[in-house]
C-alpha atoms as a PDB file:
ATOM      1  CA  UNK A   1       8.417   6.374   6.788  1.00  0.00           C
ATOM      2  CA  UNK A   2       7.070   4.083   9.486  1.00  0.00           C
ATOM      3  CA  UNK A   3       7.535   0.506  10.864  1.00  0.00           C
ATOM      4  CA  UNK A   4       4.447  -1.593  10.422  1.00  0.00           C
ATOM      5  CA  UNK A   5       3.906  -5.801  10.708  1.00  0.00           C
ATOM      6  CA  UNK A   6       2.494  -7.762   7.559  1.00  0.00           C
ATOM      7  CA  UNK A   7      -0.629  -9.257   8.299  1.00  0.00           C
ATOM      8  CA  UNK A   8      -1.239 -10.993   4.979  1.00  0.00           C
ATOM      9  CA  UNK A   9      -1.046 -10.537   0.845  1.00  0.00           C
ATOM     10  CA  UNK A  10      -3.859  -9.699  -0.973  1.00  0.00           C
ATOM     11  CA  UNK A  11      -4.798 -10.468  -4.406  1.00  0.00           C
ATOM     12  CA  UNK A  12      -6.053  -8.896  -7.353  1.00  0.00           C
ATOM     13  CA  UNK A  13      -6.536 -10.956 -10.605  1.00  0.00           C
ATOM     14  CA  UNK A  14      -7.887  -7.770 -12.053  1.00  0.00           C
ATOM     15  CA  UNK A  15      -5.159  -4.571 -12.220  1.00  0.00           C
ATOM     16  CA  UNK A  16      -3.339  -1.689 -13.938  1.00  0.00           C
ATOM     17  CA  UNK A  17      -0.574  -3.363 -16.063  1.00  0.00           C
ATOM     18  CA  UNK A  18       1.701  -1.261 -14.770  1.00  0.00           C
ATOM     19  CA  UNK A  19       1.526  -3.284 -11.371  1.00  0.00           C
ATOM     20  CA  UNK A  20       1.350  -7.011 -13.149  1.00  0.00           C
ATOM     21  CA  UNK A  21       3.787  -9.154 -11.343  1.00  0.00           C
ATOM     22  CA  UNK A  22       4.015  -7.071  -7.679  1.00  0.00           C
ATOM     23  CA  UNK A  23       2.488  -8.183  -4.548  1.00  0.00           C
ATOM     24  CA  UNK A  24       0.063  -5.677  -2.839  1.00  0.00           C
ATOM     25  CA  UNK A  25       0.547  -6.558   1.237  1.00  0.00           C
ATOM     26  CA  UNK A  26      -1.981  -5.524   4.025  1.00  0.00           C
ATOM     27  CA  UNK A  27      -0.351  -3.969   6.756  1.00  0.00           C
ATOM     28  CA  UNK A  28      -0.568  -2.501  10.495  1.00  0.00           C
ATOM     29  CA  UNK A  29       1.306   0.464  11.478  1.00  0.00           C
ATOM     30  CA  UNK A  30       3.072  -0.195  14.517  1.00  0.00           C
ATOM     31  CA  UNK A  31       5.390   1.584  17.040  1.00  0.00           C
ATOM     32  CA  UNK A  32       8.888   0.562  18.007  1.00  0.00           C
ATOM     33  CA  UNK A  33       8.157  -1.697  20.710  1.00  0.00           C
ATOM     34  CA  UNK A  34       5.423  -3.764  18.188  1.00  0.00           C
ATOM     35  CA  UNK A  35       2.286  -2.751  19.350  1.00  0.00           C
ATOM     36  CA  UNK A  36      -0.779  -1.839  17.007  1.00  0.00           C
ATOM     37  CA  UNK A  37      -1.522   1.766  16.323  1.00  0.00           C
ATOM     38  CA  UNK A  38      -4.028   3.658  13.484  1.00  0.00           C
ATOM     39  CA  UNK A  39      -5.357   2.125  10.618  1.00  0.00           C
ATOM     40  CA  UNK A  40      -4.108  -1.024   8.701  1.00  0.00           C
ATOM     41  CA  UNK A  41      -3.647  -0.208   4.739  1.00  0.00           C
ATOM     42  CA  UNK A  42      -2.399  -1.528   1.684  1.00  0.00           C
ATOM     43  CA  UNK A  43       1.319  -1.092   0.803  1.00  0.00           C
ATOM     44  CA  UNK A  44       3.144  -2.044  -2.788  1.00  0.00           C
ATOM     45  CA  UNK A  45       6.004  -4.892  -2.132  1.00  0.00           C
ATOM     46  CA  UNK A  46       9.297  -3.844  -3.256  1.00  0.00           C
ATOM     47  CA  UNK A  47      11.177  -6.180  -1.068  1.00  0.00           C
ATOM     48  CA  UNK A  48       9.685  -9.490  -1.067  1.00  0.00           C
ATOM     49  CA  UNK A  49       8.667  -9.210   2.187  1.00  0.00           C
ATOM     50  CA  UNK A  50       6.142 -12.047   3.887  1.00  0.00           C
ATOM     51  CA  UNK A  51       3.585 -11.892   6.067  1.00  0.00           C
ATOM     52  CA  UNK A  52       4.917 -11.372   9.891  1.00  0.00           C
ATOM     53  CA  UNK A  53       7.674  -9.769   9.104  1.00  0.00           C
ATOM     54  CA  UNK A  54       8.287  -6.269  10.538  1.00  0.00           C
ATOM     55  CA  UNK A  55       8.361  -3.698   7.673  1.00  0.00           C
ATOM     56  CA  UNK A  56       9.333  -0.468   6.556  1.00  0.00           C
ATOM     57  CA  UNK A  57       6.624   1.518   4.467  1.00  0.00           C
ATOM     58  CA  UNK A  58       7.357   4.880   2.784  1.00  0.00           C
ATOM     59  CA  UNK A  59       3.670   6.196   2.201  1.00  0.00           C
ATOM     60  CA  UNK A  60       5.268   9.360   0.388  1.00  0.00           C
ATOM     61  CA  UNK A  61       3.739   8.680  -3.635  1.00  0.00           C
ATOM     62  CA  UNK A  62       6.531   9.901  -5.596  1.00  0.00           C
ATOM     63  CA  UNK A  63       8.691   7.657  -3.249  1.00  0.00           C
ATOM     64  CA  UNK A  64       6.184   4.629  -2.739  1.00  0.00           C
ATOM     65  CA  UNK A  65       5.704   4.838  -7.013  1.00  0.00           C
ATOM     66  CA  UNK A  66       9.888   4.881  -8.021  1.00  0.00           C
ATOM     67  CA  UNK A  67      10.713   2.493  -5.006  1.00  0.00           C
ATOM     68  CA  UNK A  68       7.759  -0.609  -5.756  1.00  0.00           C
ATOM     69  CA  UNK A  69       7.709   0.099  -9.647  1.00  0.00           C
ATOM     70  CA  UNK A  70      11.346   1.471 -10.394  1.00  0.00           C
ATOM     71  CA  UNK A  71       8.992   4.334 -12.345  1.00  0.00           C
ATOM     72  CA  UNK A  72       7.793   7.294 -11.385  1.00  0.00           C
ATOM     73  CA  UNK A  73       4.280   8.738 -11.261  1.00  0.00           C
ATOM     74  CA  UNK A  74       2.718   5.227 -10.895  1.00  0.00           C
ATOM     75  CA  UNK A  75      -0.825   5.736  -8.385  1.00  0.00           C
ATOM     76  CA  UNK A  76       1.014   4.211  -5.650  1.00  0.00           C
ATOM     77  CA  UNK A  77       0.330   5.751  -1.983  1.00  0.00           C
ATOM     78  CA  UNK A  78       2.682   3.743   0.104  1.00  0.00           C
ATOM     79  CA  UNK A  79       5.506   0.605  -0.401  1.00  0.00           C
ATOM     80  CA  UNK A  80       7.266  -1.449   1.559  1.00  0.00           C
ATOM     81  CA  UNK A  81      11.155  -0.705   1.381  1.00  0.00           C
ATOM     82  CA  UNK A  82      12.804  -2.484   3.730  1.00  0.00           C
ATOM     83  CA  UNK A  83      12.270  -5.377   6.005  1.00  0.00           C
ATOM     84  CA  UNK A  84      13.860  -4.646   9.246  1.00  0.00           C
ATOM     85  CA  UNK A  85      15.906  -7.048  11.376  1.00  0.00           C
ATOM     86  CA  UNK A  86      15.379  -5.322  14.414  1.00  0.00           C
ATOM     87  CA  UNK A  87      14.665  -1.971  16.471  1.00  0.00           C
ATOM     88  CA  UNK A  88      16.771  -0.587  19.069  1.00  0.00           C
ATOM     89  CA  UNK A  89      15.658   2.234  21.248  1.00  0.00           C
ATOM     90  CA  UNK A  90      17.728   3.975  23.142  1.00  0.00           C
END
């Protein structure tokens, strides 16, 4: 898993049926305290999450497929599964 920000939604009129009616978020990997790090990517929205918000993504695609579609083996590489309310580091 890893924390990451939503930077936006993005939207395809044209997809597998198996996705019809879930939200496909762009997102940037971030590290605890909030700053930018690797490469943003797509991520499946399980949680109705919005853009800004400060995310958990599993990118694990057995997990990603079961969590965002509630099946498994869907072509899913990573979800969101969790919007967090805040990070404490000790």
């Amino acid at each position: 898993m890893l924390l990451a920000r939503v930077l936006g939604n993005v939207v395809a009129t044209q997809k597998n049926q198996r996705y019809d009616g879930a939200r496909i978020m762009l997102v940037q990997p971030v590290n605890p305290d909030g700053t930018a790090r690797g490469a943003q990517m797509l991520a499946l929205d399980s949680v109705d999450a919005g853009e800004g918000d400060l995310v958990v993504v599993v990118q694990e695609g057995w997990s990603a497929s079961t969590a965002a579609t509630g099946e498994q083996g869907a072509a899913i590489d990573s979800a969101i599964i969790g919007v967090v309310d805040f990070v404490e580091v000790h």
